[in-house]
C-alpha atoms as a PDB file:
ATOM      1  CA  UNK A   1     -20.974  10.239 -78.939  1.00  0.00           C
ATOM      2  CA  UNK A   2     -18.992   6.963 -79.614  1.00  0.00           C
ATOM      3  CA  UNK A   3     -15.302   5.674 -79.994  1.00  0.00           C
ATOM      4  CA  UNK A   4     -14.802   2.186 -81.154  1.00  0.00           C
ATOM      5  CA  UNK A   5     -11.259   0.172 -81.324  1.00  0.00           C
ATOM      6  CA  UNK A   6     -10.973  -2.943 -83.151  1.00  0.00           C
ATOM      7  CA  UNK A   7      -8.497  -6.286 -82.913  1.00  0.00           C
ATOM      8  CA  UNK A   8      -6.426  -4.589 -80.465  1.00  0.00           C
ATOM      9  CA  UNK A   9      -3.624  -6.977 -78.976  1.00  0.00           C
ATOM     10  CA  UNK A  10      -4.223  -7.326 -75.688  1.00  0.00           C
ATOM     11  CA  UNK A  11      -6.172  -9.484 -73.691  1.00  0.00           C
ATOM     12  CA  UNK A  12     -10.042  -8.748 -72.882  1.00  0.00           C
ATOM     13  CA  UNK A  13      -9.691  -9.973 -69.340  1.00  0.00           C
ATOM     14  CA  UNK A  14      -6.777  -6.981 -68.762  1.00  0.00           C
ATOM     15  CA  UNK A  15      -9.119  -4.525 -70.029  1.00  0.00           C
ATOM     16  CA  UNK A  16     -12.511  -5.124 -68.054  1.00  0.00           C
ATOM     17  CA  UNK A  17     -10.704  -4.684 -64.824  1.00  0.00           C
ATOM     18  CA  UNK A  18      -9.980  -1.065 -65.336  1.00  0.00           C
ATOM     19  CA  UNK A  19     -13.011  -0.493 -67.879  1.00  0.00           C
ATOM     20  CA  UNK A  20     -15.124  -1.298 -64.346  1.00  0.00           C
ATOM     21  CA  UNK A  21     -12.799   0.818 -62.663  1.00  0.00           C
ATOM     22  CA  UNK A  22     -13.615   3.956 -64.720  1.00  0.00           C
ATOM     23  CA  UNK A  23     -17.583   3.653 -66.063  1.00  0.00           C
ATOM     24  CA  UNK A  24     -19.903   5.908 -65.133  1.00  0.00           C
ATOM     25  CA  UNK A  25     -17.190   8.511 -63.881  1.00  0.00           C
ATOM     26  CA  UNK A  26     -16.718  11.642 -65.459  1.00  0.00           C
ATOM     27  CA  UNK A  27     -14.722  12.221 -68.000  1.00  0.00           C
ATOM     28  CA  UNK A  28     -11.648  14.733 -66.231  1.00  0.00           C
ATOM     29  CA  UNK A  29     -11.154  12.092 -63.675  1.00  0.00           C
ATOM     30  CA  UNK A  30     -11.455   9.107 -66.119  1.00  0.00           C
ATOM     31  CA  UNK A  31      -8.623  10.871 -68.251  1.00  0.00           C
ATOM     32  CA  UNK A  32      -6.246  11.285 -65.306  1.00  0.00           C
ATOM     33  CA  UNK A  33      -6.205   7.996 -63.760  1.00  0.00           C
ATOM     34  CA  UNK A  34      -5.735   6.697 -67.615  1.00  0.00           C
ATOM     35  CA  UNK A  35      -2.557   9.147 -67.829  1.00  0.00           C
ATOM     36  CA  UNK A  36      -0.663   7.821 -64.504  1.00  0.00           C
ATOM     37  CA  UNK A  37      -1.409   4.566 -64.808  1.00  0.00           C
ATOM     38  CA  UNK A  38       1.911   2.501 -65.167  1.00  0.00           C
ATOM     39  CA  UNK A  39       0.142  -0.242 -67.628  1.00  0.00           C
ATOM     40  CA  UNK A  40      -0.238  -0.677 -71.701  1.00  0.00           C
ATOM     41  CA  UNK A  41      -4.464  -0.674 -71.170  1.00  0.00           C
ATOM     42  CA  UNK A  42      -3.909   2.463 -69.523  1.00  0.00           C
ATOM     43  CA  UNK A  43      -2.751   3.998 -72.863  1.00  0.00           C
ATOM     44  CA  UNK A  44      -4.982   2.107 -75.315  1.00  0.00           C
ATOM     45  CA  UNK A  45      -8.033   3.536 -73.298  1.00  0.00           C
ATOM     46  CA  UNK A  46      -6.749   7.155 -72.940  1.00  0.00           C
ATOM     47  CA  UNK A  47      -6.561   7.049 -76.471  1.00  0.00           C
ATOM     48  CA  UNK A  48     -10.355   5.589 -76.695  1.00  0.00           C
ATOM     49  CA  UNK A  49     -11.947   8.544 -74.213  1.00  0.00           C
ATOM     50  CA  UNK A  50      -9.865  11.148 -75.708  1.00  0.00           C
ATOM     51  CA  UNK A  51     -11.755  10.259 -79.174  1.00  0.00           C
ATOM     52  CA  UNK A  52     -14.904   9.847 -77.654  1.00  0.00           C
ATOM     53  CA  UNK A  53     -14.341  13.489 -76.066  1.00  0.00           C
ATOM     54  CA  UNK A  54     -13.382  15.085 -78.964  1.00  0.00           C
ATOM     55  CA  UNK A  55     -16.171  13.580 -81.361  1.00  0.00           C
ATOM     56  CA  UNK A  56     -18.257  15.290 -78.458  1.00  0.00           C
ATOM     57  CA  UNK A  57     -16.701  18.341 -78.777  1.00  0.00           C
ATOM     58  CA  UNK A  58     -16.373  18.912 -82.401  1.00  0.00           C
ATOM     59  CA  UNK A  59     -19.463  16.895 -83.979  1.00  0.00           C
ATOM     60  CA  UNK A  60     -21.737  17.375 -81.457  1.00  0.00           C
ATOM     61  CA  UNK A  61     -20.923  20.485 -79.947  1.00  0.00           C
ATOM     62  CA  UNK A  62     -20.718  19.413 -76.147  1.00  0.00           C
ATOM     63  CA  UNK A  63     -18.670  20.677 -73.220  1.00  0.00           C
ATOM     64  CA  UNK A  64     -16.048  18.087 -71.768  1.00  0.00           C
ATOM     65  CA  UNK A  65     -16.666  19.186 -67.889  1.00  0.00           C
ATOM     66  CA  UNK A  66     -20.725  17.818 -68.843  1.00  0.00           C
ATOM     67  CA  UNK A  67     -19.492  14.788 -70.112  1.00  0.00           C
ATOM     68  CA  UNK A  68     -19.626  11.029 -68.356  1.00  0.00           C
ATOM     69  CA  UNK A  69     -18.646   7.374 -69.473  1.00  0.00           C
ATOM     70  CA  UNK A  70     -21.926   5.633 -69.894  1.00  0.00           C
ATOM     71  CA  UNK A  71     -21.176   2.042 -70.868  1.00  0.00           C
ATOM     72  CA  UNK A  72     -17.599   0.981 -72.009  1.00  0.00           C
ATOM     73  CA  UNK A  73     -17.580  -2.295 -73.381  1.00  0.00           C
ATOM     74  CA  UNK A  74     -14.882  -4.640 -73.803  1.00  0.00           C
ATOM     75  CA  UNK A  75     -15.395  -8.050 -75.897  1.00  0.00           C
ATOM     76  CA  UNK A  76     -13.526 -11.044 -77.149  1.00  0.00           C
ATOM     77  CA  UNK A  77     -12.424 -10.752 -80.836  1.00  0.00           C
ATOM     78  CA  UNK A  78      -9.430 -13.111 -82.862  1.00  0.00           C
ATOM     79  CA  UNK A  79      -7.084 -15.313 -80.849  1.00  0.00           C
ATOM     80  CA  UNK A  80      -3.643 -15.694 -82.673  1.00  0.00           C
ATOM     81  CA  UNK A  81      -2.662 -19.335 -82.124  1.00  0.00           C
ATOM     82  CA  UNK A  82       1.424 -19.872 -82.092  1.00  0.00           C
ATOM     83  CA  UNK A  83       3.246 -22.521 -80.376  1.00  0.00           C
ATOM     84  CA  UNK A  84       6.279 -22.835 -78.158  1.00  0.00           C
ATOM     85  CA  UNK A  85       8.854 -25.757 -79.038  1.00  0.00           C
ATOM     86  CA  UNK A  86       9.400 -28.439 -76.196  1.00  0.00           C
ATOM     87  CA  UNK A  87      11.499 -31.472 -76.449  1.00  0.00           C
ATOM     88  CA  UNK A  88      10.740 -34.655 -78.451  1.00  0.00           C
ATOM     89  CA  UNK A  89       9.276 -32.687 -81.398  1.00  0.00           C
ATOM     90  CA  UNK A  90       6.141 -31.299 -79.729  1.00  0.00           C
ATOM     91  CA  UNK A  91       4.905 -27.749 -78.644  1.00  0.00           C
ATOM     92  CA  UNK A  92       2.806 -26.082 -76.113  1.00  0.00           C
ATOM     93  CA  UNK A  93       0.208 -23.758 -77.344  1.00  0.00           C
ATOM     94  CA  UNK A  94       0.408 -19.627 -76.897  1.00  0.00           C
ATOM     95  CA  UNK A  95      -3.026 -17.898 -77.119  1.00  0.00           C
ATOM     96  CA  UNK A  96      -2.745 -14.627 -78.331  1.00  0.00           C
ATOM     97  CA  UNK A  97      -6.372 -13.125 -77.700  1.00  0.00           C
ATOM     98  CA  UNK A  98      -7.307  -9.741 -79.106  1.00  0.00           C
ATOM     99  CA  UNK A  99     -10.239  -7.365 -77.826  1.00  0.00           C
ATOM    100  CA  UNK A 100     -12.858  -4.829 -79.391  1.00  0.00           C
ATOM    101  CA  UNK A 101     -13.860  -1.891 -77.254  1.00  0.00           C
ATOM    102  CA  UNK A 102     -16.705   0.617 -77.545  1.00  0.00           C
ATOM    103  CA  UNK A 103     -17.102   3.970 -75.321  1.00  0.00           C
ATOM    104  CA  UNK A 104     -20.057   5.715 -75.562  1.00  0.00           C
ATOM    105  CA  UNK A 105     -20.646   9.274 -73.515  1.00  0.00           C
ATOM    106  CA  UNK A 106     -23.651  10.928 -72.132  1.00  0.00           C
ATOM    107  CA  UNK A 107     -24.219  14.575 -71.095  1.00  0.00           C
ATOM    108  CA  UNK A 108     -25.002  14.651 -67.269  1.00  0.00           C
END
């Protein structure tokens, strides 16, 4: 029971603060905190546990209340290099870093 996103735009750092936040909790309570969350990795990662739950449900035939995040992991994928214009013809780099994740769910 996996989800995988790929070469989303945000940054991996933003994402393993709340992906420590929420493994190994169950999946009700995972899925709340996701939905009130005021940031934008609050609504890339709902939308990663909601597919993980429902490839549970429907391929695999498992209940949701059973269900718990057992490893979430968040790694480093393309950085997007731009740069930012500064006097006397020169430029200051932007980093635009991009991150993979993969959810995986056990039955308790």
């Amino acid at each position: 029971m996996k989800a995988y996103l790929k070469n989303t735009r945000i940054s991996p750092k933003k994402l393993r603060v709340v992906a420590q936040i929420i493994r190994w909790k169950n999946i009700e309570w995972s899925l709340d905190f996701l939905k009130f969350a005021p940031k934008k990795w609050a609504e890339i990662l709902y939308k990663v546990v909601s597919s993980a739950v429902a490839n549970a449900t429907n391929n695999d035939g498992q209940e949701k209340e059973t269900l718990y995040i057992d490893s979430l992991i968040i790694t480093k994928w393309i950085v997007y290099k731009r740069g930012q214009a500064i006097s006397r013809g020169r430029s200051h780099p932007i980093l635009k870093r991009t991150s993979n994740v993969r959810l995986e769910l056990q039955v308790k």
